[in-house]
PDB file of N, CA and C in Angstrom:
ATOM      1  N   UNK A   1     -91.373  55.439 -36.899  1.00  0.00           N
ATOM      2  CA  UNK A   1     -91.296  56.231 -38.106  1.00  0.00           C
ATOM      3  C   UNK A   1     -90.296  57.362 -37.902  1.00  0.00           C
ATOM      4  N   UNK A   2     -89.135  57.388 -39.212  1.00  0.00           N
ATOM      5  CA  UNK A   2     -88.423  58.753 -39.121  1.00  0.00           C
ATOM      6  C   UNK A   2     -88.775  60.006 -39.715  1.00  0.00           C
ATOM      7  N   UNK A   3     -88.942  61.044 -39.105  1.00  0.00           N
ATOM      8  CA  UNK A   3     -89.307  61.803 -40.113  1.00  0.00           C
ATOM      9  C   UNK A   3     -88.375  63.043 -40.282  1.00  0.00           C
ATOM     10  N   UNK A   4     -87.713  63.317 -41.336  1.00  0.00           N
ATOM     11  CA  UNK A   4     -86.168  64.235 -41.644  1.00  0.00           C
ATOM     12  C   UNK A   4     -86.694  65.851 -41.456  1.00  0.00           C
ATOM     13  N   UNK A   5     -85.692  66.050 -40.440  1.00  0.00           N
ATOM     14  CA  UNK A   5     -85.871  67.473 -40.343  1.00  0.00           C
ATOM     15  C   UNK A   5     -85.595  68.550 -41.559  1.00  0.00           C
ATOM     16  N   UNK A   6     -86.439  69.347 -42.016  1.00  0.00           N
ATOM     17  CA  UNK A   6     -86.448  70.345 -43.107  1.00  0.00           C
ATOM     18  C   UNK A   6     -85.832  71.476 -42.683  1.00  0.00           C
ATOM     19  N   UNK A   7     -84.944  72.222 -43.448  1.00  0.00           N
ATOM     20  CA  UNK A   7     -85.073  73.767 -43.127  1.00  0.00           C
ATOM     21  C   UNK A   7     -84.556  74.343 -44.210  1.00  0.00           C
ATOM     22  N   UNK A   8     -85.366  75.658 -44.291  1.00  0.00           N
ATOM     23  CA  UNK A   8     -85.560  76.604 -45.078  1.00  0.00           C
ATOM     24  C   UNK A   8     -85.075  77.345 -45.304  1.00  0.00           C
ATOM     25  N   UNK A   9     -85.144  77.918 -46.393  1.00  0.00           N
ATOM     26  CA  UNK A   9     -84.000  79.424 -46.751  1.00  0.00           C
ATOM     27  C   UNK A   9     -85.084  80.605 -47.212  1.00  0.00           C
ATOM     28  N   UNK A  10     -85.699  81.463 -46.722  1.00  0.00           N
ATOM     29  CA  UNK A  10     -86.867  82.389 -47.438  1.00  0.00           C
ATOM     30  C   UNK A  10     -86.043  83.594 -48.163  1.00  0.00           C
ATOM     31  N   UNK A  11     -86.561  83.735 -49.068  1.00  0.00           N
ATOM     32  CA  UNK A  11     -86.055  85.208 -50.123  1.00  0.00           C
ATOM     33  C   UNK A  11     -87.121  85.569 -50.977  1.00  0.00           C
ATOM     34  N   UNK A  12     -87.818  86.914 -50.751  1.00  0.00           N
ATOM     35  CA  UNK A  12     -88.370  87.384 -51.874  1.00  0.00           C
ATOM     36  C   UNK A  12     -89.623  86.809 -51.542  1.00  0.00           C
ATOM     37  N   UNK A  13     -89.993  85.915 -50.722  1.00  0.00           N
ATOM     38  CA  UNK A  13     -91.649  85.304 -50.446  1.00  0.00           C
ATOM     39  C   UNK A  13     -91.133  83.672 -51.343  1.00  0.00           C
ATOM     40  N   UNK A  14     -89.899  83.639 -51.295  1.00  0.00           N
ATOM     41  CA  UNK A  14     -89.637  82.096 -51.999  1.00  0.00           C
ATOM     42  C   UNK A  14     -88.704  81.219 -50.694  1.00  0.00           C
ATOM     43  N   UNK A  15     -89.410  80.429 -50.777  1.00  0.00           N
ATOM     44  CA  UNK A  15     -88.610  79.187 -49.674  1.00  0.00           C
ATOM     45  C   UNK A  15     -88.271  78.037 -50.322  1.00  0.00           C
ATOM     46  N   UNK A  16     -87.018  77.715 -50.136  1.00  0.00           N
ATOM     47  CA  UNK A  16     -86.162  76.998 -50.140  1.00  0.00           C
ATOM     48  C   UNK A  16     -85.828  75.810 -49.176  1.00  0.00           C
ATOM     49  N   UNK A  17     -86.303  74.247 -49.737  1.00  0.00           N
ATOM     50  CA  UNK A  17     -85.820  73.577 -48.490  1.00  0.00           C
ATOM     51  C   UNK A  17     -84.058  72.924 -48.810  1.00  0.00           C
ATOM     52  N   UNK A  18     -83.220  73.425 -47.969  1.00  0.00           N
ATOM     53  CA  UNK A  18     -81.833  73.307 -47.984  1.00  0.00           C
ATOM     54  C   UNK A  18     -81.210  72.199 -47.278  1.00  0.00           C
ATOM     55  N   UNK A  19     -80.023  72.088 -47.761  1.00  0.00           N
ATOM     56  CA  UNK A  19     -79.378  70.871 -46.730  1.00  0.00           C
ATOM     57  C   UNK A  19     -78.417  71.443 -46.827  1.00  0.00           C
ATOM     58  N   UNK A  20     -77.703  71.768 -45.280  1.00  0.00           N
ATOM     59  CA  UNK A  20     -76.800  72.247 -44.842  1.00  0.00           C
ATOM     60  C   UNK A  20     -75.312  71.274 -44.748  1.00  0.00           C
ATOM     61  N   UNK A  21     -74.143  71.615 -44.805  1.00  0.00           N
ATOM     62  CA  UNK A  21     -72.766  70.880 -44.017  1.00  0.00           C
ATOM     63  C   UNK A  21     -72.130  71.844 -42.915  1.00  0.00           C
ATOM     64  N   UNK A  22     -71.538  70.401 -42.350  1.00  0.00           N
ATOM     65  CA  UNK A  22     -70.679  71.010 -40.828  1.00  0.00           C
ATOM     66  C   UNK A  22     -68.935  70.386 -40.921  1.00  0.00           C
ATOM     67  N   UNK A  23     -68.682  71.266 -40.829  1.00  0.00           N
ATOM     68  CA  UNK A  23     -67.030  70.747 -40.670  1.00  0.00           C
ATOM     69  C   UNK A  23     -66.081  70.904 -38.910  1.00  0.00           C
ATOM     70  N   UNK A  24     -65.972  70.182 -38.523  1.00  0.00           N
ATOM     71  CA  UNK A  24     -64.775  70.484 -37.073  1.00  0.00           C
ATOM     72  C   UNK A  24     -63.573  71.067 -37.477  1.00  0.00           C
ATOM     73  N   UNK A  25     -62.963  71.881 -37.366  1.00  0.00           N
ATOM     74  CA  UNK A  25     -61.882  72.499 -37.457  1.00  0.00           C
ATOM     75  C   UNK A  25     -60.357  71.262 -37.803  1.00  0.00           C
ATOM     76  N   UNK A  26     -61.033  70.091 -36.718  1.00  0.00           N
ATOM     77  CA  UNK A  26     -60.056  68.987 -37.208  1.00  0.00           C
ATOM     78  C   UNK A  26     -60.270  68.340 -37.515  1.00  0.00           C
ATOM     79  N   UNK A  27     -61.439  68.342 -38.996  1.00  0.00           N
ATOM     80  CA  UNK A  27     -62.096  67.335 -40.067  1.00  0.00           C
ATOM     81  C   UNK A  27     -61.815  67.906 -40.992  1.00  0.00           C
ATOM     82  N   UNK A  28     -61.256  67.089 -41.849  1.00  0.00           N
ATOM     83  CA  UNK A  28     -61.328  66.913 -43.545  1.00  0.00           C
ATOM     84  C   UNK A  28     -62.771  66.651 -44.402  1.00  0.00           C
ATOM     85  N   UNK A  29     -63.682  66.118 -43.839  1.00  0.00           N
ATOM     86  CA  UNK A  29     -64.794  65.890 -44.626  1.00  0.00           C
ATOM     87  C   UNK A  29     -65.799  66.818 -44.194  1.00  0.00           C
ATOM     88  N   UNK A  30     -66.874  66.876 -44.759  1.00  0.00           N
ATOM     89  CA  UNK A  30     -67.797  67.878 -44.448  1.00  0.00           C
ATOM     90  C   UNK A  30     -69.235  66.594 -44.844  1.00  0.00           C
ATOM     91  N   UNK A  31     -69.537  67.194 -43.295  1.00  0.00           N
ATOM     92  CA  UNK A  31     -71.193  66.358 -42.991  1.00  0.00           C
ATOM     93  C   UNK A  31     -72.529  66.883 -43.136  1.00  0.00           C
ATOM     94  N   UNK A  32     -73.015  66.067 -43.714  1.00  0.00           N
ATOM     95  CA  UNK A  32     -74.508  66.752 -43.856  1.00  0.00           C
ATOM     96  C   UNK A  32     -75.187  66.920 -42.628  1.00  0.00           C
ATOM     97  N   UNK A  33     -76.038  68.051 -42.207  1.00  0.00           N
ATOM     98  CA  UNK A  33     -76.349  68.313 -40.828  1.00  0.00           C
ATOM     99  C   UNK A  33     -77.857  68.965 -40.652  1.00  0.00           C
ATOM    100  N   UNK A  34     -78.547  68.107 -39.816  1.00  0.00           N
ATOM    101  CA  UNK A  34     -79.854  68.384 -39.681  1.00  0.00           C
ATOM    102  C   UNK A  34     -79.913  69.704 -38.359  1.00  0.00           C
ATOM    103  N   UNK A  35     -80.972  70.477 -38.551  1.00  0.00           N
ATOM    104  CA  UNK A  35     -81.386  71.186 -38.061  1.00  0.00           C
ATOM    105  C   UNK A  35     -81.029  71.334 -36.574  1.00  0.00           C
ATOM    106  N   UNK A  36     -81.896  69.950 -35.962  1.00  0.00           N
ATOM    107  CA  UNK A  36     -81.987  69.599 -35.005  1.00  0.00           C
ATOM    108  C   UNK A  36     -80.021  69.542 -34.505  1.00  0.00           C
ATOM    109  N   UNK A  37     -79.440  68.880 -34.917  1.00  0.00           N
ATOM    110  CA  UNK A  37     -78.264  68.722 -34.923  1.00  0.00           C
ATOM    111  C   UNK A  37     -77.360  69.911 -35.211  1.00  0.00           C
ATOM    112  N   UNK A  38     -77.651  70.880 -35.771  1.00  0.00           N
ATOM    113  CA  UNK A  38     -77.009  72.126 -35.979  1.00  0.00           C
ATOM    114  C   UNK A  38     -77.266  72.757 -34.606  1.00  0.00           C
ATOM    115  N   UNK A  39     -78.358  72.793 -34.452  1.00  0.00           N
ATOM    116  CA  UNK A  39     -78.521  73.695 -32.934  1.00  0.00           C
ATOM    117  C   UNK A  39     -77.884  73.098 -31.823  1.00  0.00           C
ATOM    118  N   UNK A  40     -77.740  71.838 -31.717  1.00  0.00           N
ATOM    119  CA  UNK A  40     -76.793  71.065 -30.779  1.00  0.00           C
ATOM    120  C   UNK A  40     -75.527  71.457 -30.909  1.00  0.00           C
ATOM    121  N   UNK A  41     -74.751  71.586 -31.822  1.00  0.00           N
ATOM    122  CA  UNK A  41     -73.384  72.114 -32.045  1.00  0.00           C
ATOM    123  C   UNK A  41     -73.441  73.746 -31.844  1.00  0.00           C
ATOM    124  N   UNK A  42     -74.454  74.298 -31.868  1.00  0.00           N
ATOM    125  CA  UNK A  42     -74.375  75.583 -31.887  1.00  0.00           C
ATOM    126  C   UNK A  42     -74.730  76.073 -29.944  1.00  0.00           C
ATOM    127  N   UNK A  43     -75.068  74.965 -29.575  1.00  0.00           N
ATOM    128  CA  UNK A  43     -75.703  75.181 -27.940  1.00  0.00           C
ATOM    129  C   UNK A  43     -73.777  74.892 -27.286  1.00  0.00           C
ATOM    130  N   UNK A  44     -73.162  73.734 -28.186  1.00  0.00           N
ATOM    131  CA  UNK A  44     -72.341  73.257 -27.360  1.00  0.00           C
ATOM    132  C   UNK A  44     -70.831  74.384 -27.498  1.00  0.00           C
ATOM    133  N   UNK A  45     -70.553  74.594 -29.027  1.00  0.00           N
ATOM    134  CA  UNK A  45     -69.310  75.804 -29.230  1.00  0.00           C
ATOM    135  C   UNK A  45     -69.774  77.390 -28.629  1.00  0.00           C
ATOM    136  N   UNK A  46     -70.817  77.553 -28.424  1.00  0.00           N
ATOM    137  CA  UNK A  46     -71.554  79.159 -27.719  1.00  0.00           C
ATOM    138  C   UNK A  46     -72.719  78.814 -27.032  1.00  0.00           C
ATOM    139  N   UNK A  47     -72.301  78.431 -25.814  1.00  0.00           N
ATOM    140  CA  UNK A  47     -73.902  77.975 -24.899  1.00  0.00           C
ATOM    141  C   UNK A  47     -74.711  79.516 -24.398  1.00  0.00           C
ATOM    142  N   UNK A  48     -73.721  80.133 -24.484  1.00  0.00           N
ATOM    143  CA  UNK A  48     -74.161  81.537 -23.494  1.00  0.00           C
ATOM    144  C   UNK A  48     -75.220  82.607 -24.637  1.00  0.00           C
ATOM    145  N   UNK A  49     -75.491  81.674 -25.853  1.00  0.00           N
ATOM    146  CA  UNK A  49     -76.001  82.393 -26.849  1.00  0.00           C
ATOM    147  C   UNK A  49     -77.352  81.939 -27.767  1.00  0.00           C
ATOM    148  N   UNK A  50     -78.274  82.740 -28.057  1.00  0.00           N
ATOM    149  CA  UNK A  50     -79.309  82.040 -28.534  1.00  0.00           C
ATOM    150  C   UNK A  50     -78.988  81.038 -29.596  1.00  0.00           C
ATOM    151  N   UNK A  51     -79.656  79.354 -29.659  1.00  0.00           N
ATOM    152  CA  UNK A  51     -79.129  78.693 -30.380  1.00  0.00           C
ATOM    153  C   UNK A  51     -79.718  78.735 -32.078  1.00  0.00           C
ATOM    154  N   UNK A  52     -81.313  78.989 -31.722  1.00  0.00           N
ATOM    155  CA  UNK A  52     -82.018  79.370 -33.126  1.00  0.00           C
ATOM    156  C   UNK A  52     -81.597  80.098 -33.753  1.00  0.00           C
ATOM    157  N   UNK A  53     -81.552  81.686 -32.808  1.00  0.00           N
ATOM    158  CA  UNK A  53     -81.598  82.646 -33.383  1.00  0.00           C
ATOM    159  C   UNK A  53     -80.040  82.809 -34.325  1.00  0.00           C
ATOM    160  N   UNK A  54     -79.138  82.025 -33.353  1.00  0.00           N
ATOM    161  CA  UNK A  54     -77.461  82.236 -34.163  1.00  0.00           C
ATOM    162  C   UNK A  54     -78.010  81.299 -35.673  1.00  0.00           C
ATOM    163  N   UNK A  55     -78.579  80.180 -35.631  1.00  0.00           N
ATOM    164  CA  UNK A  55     -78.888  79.321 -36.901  1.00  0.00           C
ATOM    165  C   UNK A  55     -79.804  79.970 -37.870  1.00  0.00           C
ATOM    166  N   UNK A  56     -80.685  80.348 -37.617  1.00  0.00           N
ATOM    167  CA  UNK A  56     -81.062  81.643 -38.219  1.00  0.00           C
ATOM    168  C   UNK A  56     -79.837  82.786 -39.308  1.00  0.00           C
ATOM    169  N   UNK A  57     -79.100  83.820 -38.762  1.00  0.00           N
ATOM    170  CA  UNK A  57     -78.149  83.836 -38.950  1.00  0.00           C
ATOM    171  C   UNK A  57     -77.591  83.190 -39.967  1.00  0.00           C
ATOM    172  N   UNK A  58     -76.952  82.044 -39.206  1.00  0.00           N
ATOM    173  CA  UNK A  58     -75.646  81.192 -40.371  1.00  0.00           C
ATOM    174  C   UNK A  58     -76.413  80.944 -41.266  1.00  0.00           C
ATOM    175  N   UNK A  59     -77.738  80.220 -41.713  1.00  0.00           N
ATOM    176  CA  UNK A  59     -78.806  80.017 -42.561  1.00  0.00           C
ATOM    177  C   UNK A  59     -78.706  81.177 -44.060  1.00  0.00           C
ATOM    178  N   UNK A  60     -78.873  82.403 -42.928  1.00  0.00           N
ATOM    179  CA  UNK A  60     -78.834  83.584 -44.187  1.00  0.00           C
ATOM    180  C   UNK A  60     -77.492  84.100 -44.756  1.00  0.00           C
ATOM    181  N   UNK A  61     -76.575  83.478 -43.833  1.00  0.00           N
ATOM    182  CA  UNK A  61     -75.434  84.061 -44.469  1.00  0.00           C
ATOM    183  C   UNK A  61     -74.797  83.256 -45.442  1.00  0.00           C
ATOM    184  N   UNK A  62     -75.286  81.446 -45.433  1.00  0.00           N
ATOM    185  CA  UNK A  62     -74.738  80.629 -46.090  1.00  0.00           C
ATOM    186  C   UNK A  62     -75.463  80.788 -47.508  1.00  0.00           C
ATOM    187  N   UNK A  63     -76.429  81.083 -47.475  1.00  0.00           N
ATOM    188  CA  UNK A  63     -77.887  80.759 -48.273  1.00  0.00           C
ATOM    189  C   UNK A  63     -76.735  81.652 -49.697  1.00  0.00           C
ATOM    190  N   UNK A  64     -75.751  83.482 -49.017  1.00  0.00           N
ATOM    191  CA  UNK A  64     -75.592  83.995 -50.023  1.00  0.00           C
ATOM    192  C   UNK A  64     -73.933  83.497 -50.433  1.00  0.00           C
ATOM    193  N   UNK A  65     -73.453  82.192 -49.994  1.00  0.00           N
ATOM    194  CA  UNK A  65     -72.180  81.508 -50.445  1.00  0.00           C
ATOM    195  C   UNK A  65     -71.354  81.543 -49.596  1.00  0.00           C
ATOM    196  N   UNK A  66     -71.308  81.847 -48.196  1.00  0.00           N
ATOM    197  CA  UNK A  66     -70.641  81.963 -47.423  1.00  0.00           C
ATOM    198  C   UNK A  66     -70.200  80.758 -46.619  1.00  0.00           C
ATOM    199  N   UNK A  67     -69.113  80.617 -46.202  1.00  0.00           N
ATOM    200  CA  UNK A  67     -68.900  79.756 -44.971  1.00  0.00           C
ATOM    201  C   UNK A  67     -68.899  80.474 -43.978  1.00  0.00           C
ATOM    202  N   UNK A  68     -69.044  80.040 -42.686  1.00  0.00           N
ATOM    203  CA  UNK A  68     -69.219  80.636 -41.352  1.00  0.00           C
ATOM    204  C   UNK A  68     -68.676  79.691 -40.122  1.00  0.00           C
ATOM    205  N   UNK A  69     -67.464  80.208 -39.491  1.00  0.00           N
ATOM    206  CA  UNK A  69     -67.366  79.415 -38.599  1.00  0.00           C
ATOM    207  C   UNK A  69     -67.534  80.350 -36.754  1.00  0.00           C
ATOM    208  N   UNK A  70     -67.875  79.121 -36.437  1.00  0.00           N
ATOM    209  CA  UNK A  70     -68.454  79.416 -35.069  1.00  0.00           C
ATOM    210  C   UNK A  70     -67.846  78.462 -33.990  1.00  0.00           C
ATOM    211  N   UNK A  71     -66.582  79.035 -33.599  1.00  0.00           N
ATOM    212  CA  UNK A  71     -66.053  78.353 -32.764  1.00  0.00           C
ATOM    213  C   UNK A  71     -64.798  77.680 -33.557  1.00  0.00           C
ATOM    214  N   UNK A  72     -65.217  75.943 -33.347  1.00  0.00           N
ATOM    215  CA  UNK A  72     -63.900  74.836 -33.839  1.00  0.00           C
ATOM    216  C   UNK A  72     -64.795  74.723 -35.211  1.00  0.00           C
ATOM    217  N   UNK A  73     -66.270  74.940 -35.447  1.00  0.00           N
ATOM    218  CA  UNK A  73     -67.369  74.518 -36.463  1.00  0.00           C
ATOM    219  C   UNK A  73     -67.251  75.021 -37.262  1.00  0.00           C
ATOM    220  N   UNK A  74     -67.329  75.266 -38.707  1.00  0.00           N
ATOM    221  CA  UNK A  74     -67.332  75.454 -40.288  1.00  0.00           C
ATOM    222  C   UNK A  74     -69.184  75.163 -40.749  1.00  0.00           C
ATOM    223  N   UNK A  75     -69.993  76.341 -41.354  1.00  0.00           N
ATOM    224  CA  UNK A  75     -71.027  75.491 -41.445  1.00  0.00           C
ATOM    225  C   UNK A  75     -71.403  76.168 -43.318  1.00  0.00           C
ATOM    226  N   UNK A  76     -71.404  75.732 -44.098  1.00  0.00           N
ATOM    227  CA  UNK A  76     -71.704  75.650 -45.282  1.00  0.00           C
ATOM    228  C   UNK A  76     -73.088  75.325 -45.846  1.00  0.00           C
ATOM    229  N   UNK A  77     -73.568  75.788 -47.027  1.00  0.00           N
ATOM    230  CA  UNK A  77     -74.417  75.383 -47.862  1.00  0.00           C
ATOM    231  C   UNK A  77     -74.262  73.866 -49.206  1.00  0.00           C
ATOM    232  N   UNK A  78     -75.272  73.301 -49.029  1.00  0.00           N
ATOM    233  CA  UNK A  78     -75.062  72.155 -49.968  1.00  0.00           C
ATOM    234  C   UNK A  78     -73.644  72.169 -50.792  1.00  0.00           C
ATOM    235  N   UNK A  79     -72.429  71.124 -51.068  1.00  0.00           N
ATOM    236  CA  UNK A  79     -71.795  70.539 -51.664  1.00  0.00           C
ATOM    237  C   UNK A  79     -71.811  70.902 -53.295  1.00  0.00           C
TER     238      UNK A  79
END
């Protein structure tokens, strides 16, 4: 059984379940990116740095329209 990783956006006592994108610096397309998989890219472009806590972070900064890149990575809110 698969079961799809969720994650959330909280504001105001309201949660939000979101789907994030990831772009490589030398990609044209932008991928939909699970949680689990965000923190992997985020362990591998800044290992020396908390991986939650930075996703955390990009989470709240995307949530208000932002892109954010971290490293070669681009990480966006839904399409």
């Amino acid at each position: 059984m698969v079961v799809k990783s969720r994650t959330y956006i909280c504001r105001d006592g309201t949660c939000l379940i979101v789907e994030f994108y990831t772009q490589y610096s030398y990609e044209k397309k932008w991928t939909k990116t699970s949680e689990k998989e965000g923190l992997r890219m985020i362990s591998e472009e800044m290992p020396e740095t908390d991986a939650e806590g930075t996703l955390k972070y990009i989470l709240s900064e995307i949530a208000k329209g932002k892109i954010i890149t971290l490293g070669e990575c681009r990480f966006k809110l839904e399409n």
